[in-house]
C-alpha atoms as a PDB file:
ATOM      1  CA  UNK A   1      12.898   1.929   1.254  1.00  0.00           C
ATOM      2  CA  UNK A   2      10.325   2.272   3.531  1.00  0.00           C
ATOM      3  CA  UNK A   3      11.756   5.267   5.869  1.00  0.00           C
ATOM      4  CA  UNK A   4       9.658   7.759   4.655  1.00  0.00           C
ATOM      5  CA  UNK A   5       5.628   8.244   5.981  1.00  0.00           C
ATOM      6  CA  UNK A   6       4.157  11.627   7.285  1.00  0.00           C
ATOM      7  CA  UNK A   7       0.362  11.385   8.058  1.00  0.00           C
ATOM      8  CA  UNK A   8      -1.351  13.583   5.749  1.00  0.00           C
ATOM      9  CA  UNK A   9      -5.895  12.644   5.921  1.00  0.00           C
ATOM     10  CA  UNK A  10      -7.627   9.622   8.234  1.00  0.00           C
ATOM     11  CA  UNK A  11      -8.767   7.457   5.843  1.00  0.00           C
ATOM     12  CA  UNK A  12      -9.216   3.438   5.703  1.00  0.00           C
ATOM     13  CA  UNK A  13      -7.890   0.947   3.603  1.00  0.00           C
ATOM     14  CA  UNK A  14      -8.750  -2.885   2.946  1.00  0.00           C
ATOM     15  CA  UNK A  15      -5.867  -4.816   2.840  1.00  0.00           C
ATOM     16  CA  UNK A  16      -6.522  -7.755   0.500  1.00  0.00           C
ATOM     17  CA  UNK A  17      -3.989 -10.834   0.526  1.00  0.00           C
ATOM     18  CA  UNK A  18      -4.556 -14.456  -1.762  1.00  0.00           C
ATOM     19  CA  UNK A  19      -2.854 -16.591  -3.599  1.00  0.00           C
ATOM     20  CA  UNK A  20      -3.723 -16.412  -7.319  1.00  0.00           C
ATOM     21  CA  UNK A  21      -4.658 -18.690  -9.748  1.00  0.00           C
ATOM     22  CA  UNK A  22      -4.066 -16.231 -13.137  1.00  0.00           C
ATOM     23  CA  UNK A  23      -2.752 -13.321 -12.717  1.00  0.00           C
ATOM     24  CA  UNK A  24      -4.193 -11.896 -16.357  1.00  0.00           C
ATOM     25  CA  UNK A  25      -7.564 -12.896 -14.952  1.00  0.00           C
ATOM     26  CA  UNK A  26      -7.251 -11.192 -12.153  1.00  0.00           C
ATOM     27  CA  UNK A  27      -6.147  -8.120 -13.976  1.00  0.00           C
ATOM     28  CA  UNK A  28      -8.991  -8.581 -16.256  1.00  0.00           C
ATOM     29  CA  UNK A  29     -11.305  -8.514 -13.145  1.00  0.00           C
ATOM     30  CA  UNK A  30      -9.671  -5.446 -11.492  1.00  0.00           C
ATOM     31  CA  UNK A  31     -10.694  -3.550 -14.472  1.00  0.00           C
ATOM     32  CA  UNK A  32     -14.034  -4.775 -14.583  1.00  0.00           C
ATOM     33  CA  UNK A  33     -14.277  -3.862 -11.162  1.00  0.00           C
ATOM     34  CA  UNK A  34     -12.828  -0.146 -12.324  1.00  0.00           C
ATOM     35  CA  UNK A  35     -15.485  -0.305 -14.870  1.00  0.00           C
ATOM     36  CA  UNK A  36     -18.432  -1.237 -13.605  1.00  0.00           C
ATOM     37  CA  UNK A  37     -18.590  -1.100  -9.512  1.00  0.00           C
ATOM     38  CA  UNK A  38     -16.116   2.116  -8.902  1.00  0.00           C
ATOM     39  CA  UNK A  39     -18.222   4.411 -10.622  1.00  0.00           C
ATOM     40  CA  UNK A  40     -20.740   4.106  -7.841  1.00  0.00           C
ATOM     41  CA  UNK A  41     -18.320   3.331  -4.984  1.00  0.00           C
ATOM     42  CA  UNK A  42     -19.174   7.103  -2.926  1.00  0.00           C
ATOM     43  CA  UNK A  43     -15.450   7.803  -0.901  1.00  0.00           C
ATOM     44  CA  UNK A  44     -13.681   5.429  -3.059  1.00  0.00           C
ATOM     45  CA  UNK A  45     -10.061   7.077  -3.038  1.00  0.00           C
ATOM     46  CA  UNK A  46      -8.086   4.608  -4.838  1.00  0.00           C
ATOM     47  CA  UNK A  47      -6.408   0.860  -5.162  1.00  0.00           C
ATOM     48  CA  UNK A  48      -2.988  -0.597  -5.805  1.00  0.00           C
ATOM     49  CA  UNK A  49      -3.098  -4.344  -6.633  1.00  0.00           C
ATOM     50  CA  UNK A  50      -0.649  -6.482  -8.287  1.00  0.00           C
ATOM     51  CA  UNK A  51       0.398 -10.124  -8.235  1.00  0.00           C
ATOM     52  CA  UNK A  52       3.994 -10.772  -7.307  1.00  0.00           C
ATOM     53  CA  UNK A  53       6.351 -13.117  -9.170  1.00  0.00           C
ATOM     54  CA  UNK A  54       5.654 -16.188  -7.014  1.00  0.00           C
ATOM     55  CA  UNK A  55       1.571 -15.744  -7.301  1.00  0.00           C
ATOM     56  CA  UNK A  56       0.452 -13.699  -4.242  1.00  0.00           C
ATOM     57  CA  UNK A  57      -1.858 -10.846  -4.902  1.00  0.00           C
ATOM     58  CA  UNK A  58      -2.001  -7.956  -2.696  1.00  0.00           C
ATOM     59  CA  UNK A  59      -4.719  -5.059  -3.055  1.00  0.00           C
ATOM     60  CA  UNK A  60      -5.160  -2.053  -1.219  1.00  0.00           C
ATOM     61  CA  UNK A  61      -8.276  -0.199  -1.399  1.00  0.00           C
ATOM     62  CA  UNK A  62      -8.761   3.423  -0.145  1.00  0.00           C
ATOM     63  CA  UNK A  63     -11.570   5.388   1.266  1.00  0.00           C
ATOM     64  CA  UNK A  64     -12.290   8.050   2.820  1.00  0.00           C
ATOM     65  CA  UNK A  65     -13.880   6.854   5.929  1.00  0.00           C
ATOM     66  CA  UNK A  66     -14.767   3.243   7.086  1.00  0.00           C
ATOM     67  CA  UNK A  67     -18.323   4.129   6.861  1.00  0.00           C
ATOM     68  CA  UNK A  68     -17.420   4.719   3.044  1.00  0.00           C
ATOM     69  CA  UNK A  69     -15.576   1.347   2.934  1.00  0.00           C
ATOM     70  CA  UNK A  70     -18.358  -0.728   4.361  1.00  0.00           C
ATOM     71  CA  UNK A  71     -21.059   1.215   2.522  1.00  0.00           C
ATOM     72  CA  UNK A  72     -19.530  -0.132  -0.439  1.00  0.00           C
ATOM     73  CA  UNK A  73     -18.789  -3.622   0.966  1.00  0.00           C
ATOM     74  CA  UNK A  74     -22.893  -3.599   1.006  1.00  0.00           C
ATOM     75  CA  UNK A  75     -23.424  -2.712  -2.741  1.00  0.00           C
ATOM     76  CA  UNK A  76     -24.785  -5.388  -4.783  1.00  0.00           C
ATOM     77  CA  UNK A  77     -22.786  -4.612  -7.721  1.00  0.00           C
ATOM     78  CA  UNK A  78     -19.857  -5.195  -5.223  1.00  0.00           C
ATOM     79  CA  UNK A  79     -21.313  -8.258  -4.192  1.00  0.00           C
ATOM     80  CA  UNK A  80     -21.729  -9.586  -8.152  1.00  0.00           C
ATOM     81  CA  UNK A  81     -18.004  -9.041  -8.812  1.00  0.00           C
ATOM     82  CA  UNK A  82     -16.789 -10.814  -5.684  1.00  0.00           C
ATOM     83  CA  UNK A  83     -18.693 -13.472  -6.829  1.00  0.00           C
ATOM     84  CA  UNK A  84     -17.596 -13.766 -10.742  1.00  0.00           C
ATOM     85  CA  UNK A  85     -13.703 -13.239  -8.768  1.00  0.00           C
ATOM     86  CA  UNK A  86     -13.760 -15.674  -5.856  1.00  0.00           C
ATOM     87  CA  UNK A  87     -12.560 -18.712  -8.151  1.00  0.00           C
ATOM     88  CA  UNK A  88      -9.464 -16.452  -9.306  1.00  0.00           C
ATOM     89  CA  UNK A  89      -7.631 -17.255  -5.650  1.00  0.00           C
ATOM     90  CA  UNK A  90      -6.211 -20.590  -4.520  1.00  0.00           C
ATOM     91  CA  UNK A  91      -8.006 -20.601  -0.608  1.00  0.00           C
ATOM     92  CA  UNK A  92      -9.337 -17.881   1.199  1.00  0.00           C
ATOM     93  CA  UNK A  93      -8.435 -14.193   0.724  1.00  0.00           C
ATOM     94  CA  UNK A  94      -7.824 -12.223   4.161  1.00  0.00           C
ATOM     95  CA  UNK A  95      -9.200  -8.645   4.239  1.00  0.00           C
ATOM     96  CA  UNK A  96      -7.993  -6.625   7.097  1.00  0.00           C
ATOM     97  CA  UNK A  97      -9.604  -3.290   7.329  1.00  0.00           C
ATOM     98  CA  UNK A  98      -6.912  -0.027   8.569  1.00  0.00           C
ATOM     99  CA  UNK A  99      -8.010   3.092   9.955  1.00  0.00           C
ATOM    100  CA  UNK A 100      -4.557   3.638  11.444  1.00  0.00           C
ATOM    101  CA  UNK A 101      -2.788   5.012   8.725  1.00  0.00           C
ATOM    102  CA  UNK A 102      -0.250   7.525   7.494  1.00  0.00           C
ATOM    103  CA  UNK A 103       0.381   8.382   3.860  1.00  0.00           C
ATOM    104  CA  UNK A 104       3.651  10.326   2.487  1.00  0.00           C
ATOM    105  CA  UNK A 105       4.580  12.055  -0.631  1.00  0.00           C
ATOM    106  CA  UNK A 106       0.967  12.774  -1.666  1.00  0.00           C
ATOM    107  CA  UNK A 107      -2.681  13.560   0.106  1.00  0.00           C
ATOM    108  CA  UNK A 108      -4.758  10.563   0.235  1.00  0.00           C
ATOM    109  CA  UNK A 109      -2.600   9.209  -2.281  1.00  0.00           C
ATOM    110  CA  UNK A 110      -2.926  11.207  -5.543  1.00  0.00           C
ATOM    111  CA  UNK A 111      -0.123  11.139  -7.495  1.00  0.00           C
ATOM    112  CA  UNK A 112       0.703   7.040  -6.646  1.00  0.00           C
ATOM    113  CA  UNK A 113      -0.802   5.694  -9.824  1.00  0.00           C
ATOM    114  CA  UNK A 114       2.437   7.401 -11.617  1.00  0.00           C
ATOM    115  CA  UNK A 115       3.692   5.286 -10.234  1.00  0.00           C
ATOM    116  CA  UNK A 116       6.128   2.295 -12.353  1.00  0.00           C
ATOM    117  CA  UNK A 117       7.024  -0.186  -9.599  1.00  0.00           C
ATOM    118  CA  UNK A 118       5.570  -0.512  -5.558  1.00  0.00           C
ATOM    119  CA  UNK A 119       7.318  -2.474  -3.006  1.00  0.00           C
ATOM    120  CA  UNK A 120       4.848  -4.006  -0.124  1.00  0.00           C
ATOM    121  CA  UNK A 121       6.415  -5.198   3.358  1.00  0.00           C
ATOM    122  CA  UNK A 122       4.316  -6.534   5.728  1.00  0.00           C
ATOM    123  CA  UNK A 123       5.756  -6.905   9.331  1.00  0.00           C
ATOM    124  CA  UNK A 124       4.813  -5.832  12.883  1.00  0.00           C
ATOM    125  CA  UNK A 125       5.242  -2.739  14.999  1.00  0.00           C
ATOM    126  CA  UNK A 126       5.989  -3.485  18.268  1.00  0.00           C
ATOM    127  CA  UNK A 127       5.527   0.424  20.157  1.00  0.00           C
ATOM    128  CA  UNK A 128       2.997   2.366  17.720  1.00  0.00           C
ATOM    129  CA  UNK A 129       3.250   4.957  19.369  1.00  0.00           C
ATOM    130  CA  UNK A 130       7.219   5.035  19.374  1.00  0.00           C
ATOM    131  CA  UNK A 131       6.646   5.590  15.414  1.00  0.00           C
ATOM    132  CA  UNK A 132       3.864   7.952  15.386  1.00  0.00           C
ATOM    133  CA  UNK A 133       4.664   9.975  13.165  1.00  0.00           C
ATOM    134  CA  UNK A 134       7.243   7.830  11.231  1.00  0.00           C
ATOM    135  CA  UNK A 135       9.074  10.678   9.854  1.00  0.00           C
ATOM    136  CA  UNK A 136      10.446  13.823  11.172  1.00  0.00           C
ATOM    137  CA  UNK A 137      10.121  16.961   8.616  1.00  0.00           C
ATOM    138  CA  UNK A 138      14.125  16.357   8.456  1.00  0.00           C
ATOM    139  CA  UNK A 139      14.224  13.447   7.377  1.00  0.00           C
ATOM    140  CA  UNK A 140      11.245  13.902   4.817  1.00  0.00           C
ATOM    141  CA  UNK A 141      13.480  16.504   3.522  1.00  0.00           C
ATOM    142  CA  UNK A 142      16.227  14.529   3.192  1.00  0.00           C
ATOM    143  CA  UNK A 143      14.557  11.802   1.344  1.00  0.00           C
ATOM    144  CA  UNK A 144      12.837  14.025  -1.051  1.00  0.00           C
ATOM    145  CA  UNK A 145      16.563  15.553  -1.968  1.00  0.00           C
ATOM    146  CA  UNK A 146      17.961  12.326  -2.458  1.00  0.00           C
ATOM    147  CA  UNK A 147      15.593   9.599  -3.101  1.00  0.00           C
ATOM    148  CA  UNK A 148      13.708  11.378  -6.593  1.00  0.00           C
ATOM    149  CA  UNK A 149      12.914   8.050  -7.637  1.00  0.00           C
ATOM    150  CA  UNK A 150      10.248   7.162  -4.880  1.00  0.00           C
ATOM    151  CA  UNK A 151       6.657   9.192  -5.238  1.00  0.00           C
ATOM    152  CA  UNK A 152       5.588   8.339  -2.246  1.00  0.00           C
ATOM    153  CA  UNK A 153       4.248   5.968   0.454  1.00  0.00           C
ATOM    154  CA  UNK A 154       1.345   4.384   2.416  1.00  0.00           C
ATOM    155  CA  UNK A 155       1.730   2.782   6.101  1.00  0.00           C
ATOM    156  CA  UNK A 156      -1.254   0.911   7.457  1.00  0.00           C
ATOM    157  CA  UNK A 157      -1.448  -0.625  10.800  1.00  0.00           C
ATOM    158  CA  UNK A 158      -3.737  -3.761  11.429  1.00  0.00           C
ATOM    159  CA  UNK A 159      -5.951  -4.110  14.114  1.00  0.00           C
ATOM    160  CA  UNK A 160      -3.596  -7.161  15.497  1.00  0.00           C
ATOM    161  CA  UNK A 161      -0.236  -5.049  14.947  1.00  0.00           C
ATOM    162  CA  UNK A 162       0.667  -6.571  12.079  1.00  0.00           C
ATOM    163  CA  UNK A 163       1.593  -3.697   9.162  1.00  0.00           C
ATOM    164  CA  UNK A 164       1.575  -3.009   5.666  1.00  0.00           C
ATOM    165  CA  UNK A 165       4.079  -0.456   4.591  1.00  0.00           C
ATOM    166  CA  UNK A 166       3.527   0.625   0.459  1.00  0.00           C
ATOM    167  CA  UNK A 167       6.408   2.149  -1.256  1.00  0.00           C
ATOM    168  CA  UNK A 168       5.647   4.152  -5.275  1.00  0.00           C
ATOM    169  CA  UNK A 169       8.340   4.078  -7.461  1.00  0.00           C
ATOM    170  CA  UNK A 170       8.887   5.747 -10.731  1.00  0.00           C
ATOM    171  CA  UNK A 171      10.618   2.336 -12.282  1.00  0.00           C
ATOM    172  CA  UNK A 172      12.399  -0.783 -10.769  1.00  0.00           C
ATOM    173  CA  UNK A 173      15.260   0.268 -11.867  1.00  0.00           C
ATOM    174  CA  UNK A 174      15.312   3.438 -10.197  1.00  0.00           C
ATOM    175  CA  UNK A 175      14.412   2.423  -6.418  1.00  0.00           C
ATOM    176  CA  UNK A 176      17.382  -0.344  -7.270  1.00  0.00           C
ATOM    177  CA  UNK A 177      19.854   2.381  -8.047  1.00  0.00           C
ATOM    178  CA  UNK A 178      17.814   4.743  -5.564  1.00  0.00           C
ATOM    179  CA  UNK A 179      18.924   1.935  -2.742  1.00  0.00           C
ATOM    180  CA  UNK A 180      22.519   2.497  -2.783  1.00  0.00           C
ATOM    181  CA  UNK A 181      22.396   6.503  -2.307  1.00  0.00           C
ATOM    182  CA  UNK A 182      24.951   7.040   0.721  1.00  0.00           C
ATOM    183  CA  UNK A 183      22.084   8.840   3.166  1.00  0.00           C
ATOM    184  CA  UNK A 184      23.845  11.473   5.645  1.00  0.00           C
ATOM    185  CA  UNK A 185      24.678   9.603   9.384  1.00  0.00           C
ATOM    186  CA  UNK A 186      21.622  11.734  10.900  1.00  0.00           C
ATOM    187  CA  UNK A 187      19.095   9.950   8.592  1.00  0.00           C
ATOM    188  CA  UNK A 188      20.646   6.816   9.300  1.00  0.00           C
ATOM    189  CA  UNK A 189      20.567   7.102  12.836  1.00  0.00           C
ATOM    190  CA  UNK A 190      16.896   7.920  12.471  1.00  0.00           C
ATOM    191  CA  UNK A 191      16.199   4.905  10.675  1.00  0.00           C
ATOM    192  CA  UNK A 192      18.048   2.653  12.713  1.00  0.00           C
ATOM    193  CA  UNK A 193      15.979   3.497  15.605  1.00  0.00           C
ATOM    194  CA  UNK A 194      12.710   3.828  13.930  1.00  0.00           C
ATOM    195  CA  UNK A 195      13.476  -0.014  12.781  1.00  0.00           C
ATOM    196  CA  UNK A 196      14.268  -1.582  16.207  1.00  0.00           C
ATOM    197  CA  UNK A 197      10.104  -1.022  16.491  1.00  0.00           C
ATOM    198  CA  UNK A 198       9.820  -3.406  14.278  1.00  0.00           C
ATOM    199  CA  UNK A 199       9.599  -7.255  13.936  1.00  0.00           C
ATOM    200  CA  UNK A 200      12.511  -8.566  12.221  1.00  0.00           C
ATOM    201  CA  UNK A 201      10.826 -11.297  10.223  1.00  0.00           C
ATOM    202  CA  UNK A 202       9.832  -8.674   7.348  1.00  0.00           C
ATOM    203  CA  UNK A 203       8.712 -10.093   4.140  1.00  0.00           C
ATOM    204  CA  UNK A 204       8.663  -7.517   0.971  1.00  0.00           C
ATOM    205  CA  UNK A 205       6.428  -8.651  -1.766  1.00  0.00           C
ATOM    206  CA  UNK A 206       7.384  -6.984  -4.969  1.00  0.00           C
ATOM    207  CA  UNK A 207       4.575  -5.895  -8.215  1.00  0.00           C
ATOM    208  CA  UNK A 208       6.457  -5.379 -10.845  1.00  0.00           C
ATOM    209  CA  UNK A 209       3.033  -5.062 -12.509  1.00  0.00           C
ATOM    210  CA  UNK A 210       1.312  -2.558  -9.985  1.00  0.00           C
ATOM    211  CA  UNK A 211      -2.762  -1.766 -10.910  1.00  0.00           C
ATOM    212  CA  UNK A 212      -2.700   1.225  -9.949  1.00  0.00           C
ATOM    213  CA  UNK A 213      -6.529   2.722  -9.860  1.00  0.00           C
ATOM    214  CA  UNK A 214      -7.961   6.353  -9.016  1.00  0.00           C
ATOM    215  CA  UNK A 215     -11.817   7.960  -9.608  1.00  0.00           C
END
């Protein structure tokens, strides 16, 4: 699924991980947080959160610059909702901020939150540069022909090497079928050697309830 990434803008994005303790709780915050601290959050692109089946919560915030990221990090309103939220996680939440990242499908992500189903893998690159861009205009092609069911994408590279890769789908059911399209040898000859880059330990978190947020 996660083949397809073309860098479109430079932004940042906070990469949130916990384990939580509700799930409707949490969902109930996120749309507090829609409510009440995005109206004022200046570069604020949008979010995709979600908890997965097994309890771990995954959010991925936008902007369009870190300077827009941590200006909103300093907000009190910001401050007041991590406070109300904190309790929601079992342990600490990690927050990795990106500004090595590539988008596909759409520019800085409009269009995602049509989005009925996103896959998350987290791995690591091993040559960065060896995937830089991950997609040839080929192979984008390609993917667009045969893969209707996927909107888009999101790849963001931590600071430690470690990646997130986001994958927008129009249902679960559709990236399931989507997955066993016969791709043409070229494609999968590009793929295969995009993924030897990559750790082999991948772990795919799927939200079948996505939160998908935009201004």
């Amino acid at each position: 699924m996660f083949g397809q990434w073309r860098a479109k803008h430079a932004m940042c994005v906070q990469v949130a991980k916990g384990r939580a303790r509700d799930a409707a709780a949490l969902r109930e915050a996120t749309d507090r947080w829609y409510q009440e601290v995005a109206p004022g959050a200046r570069g604020w692109l949008g979010s995709t959160c979600g908890v997965t089946d097994d309890g771990v919560y995954l959010g991925l915030t936008r902007f369009a610059s870190p300077k827009a990221a941590r200006r909103n990090d300093g907000r009190r309103e910001q401050a007041h909702w991590w406070d109300q939220t904190r309790g929601l996680f079992e342990g600490v939440v990690t927050v990795v901020e990106c500004t090595d990242v590539e988008t596909f499908g759409a520019s800085d992500g409009e269009g995602f939150d049509r989005a009925g189903f996103v896959q998350i893998l987290q791995t690591r690159v091993r040559d960065r540069e060896a995937v830089r861009p991950f997609v040839p205009e080929e192979a984008e092609r390609t993917l667009a022909k045969l893969r209707p069911d996927m909107l888009g994408g999101m790849f963001c590279v931590h600071p430690d090497g470690i990646c997130t890769g986001v994958a927008y789908f129009t249902s679960r059911e559709a990236a399931r079928e989507g997955e066993r399209t016969k791709m043409p040898p070229d494609y999968m000859a590009w793929r295969d050697e995009q993924m030897a880059h990559f750790d082999e330990d991948a772990v795919f978190y799927d939200l079948r309830d996505c939160w998908l947020l935009s201004p």
